[in-house]
Protein backbone atom coordinates (compact mmCIF):
# COMPACT_ATOMS: atom_id res chain seq x y z
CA UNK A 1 -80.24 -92.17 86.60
CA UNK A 2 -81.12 -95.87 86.43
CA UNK A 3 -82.58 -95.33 83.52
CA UNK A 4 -79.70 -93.86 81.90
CA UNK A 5 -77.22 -96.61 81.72
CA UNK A 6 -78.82 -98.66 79.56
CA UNK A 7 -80.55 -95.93 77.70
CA UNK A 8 -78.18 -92.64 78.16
CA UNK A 9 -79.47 -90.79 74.89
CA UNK A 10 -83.39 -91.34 75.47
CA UNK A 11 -82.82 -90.97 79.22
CA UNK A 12 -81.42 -87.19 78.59
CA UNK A 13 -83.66 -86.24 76.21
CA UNK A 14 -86.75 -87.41 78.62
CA UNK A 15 -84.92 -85.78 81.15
CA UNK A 16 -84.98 -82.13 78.96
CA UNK A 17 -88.78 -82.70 78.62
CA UNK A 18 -89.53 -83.43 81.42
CA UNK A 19 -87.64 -80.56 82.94
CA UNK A 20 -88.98 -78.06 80.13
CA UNK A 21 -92.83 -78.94 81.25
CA UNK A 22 -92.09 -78.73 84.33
CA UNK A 23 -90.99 -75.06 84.22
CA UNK A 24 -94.00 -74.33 81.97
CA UNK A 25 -96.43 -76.15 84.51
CA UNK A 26 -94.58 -74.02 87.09
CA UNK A 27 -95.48 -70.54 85.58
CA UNK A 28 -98.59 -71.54 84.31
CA UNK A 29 -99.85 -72.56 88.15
CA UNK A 30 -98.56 -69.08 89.40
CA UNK A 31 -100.02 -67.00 86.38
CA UNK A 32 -102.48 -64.27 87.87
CA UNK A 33 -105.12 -64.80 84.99
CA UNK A 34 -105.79 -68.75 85.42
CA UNK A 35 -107.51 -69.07 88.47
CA UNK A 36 -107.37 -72.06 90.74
CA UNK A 37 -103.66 -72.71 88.49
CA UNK A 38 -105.64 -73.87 85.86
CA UNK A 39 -102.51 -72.32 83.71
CA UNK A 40 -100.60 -75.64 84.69
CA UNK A 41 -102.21 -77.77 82.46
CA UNK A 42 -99.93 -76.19 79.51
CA UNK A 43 -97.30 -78.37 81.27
CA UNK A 44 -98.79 -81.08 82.13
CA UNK A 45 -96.78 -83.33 79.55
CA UNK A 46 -93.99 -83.82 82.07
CA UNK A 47 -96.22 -86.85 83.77
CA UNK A 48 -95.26 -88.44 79.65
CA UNK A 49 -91.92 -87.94 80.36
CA UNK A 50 -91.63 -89.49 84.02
CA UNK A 51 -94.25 -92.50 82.87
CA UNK A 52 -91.55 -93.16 80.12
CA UNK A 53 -88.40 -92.91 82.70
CA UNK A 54 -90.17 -95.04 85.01
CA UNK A 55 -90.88 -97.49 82.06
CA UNK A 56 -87.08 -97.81 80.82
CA UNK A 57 -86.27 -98.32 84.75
CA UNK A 58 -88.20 -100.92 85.06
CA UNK A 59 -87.24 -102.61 81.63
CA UNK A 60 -83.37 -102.07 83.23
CA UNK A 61 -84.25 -103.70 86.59
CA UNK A 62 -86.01 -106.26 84.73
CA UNK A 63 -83.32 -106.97 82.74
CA UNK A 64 -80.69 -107.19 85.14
CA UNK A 65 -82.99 -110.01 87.16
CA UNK A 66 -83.32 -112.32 84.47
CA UNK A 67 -79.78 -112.47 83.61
């Protein structure tokens, strides 16, 4: 949410992915044929996503302490 008032557009979108590849990591851990939820690593992208928030949160906090 931080994230998103400097950045609303990019924030949503990484907020899509990162919800997306989180379902898909979701089924893929619970799939019967990938043992030991080796299936999850179809959606493992989500840690991109949540890197990239964290990144524009920190660029926002930064931001807001040097001015």
């Amino acid at each position: 949410m931080i994230s998103g008032l400097k950045y609303p557009t990019a924030s949503a979108l990484l907020g899509a992915g990162w919800l997306v590849n989180r379902i898909i990591y979701a089924v893929g851990y619970t799939r019967k044929d990938k043992e030991g939820g080796k299936g999850r690593l179809a959606g493992a992208g989500f840690w991109l996503c949540q890197f990239a928030l964290y990144g524009m949160t920190g660029k926002v906090g930064w931001d807001v302490l040097m001015n």
